[in-house]
Protein backbone atom coordinates (compact mmCIF):
# COMPACT_ATOMS: atom_id res chain seq x y z
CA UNK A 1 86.90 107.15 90.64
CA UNK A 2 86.26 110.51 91.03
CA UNK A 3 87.97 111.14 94.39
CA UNK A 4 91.55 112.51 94.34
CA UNK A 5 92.73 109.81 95.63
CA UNK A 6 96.41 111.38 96.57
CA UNK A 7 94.32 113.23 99.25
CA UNK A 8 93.67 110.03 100.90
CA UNK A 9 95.69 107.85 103.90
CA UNK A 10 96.48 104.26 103.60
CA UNK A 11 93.77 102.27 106.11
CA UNK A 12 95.16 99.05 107.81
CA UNK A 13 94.37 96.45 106.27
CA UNK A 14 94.34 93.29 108.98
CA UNK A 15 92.99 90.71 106.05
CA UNK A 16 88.98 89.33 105.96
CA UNK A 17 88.09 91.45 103.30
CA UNK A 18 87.89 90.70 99.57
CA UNK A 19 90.33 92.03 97.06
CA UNK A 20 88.74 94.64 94.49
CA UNK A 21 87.50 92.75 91.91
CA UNK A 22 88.43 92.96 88.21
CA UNK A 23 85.92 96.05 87.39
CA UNK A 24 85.87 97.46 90.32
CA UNK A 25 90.65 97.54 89.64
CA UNK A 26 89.61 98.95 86.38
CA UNK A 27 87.64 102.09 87.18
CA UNK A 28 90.77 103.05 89.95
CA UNK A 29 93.05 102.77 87.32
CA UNK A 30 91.33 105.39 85.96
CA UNK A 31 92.61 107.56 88.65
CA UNK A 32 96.32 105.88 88.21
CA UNK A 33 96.61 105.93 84.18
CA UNK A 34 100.18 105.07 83.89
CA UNK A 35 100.18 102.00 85.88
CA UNK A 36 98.88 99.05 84.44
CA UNK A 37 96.94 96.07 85.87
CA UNK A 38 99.03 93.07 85.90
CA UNK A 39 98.37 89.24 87.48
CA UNK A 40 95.03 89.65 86.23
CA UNK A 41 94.24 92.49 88.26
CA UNK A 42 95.75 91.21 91.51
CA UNK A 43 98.78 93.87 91.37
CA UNK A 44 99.92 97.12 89.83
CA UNK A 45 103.03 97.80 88.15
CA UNK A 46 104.47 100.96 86.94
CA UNK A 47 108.17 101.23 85.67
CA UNK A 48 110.20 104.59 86.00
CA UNK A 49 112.60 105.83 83.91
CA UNK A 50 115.95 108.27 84.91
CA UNK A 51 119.24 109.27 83.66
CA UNK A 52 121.08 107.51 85.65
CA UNK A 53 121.56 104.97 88.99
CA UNK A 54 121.38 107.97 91.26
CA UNK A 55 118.56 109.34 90.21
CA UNK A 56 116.89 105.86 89.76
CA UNK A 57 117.82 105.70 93.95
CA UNK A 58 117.01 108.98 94.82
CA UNK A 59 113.65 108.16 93.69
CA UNK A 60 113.16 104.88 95.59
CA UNK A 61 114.06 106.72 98.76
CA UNK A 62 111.82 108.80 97.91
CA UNK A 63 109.14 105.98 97.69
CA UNK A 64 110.45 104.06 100.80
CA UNK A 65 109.25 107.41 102.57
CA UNK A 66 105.99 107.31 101.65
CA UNK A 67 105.35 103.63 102.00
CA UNK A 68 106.63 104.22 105.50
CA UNK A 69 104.40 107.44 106.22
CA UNK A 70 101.33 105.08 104.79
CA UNK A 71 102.50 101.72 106.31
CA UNK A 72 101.94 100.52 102.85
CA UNK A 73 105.10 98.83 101.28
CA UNK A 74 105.60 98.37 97.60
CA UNK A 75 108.00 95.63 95.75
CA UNK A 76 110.66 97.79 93.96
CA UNK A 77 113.42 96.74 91.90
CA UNK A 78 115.64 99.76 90.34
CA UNK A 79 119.18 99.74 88.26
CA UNK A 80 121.14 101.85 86.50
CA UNK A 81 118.36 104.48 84.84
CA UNK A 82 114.94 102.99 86.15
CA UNK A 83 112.99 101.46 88.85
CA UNK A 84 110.01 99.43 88.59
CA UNK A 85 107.11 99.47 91.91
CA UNK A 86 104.61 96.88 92.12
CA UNK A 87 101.89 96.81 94.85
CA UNK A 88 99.52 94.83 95.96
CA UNK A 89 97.95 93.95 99.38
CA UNK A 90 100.18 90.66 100.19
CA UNK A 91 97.01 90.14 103.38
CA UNK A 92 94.79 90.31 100.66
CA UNK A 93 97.01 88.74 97.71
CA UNK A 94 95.35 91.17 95.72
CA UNK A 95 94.45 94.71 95.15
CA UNK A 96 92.77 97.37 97.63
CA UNK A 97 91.92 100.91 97.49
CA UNK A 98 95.79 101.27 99.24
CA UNK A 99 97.57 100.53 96.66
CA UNK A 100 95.68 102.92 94.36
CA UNK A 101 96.28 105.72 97.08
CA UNK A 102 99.65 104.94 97.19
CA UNK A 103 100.65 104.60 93.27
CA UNK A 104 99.15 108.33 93.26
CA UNK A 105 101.25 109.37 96.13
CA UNK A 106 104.01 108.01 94.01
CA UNK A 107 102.86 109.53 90.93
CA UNK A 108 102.79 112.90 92.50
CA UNK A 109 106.74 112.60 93.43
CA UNK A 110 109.34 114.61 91.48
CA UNK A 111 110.73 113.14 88.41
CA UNK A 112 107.68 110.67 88.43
């Protein structure tokens, strides 16, 4: 995917469409290089590393702002020196151009 894809806004998704297929997840990821296709290619995962539990939730405030200003919420789970976002579309129960816009938002974040 050549579009920058940080540039983009989360759409609504209201179901009825088809998650991305295998392929189709593979060539976004392109545009998302250090998160990695997990569930067979029904979610994304990236873990984050910091030096220490403030950081670690300094950053997923950080995220909950974005997923807010998107309407696109992740699955995060952070501790003492990391935090780990997965996202998928749950209407979907799978992946959709979202959740590729919104792991670059993420990516783009300080200390990302």
């Amino acid at each position: 995917m050549s579009e920058n894809l940080s540039a983009k806004s989360c759409t609504p998704c209201r179901g009825g469409v088809e998650p991305l297929s295998l392929k189709m997840a593979r060539d976004y990821l392109a545009s998302t290089p250090r998160w990695s296709l997990m569930d067979g290619g029904h979610r994304l995962e990236r873990k984050f590393t910091f030096k220490d539990f403030a950081a670690a939730l300094a950053f997923v405030n950080k995220v909950g702002a974005i997923a807010e200003e998107e309407g696109h919420h992740p699955d995060i789970s952070f501790g003492w020196g990391y935090a780990t976002v997965s996202v998928f579309t749950h209407k979907i129960k799978g992946l959709h151009e979202n959740d590729f816009i919104l792991a670059s938002k993420i990516d783009r974040l300080p200390g990302a």
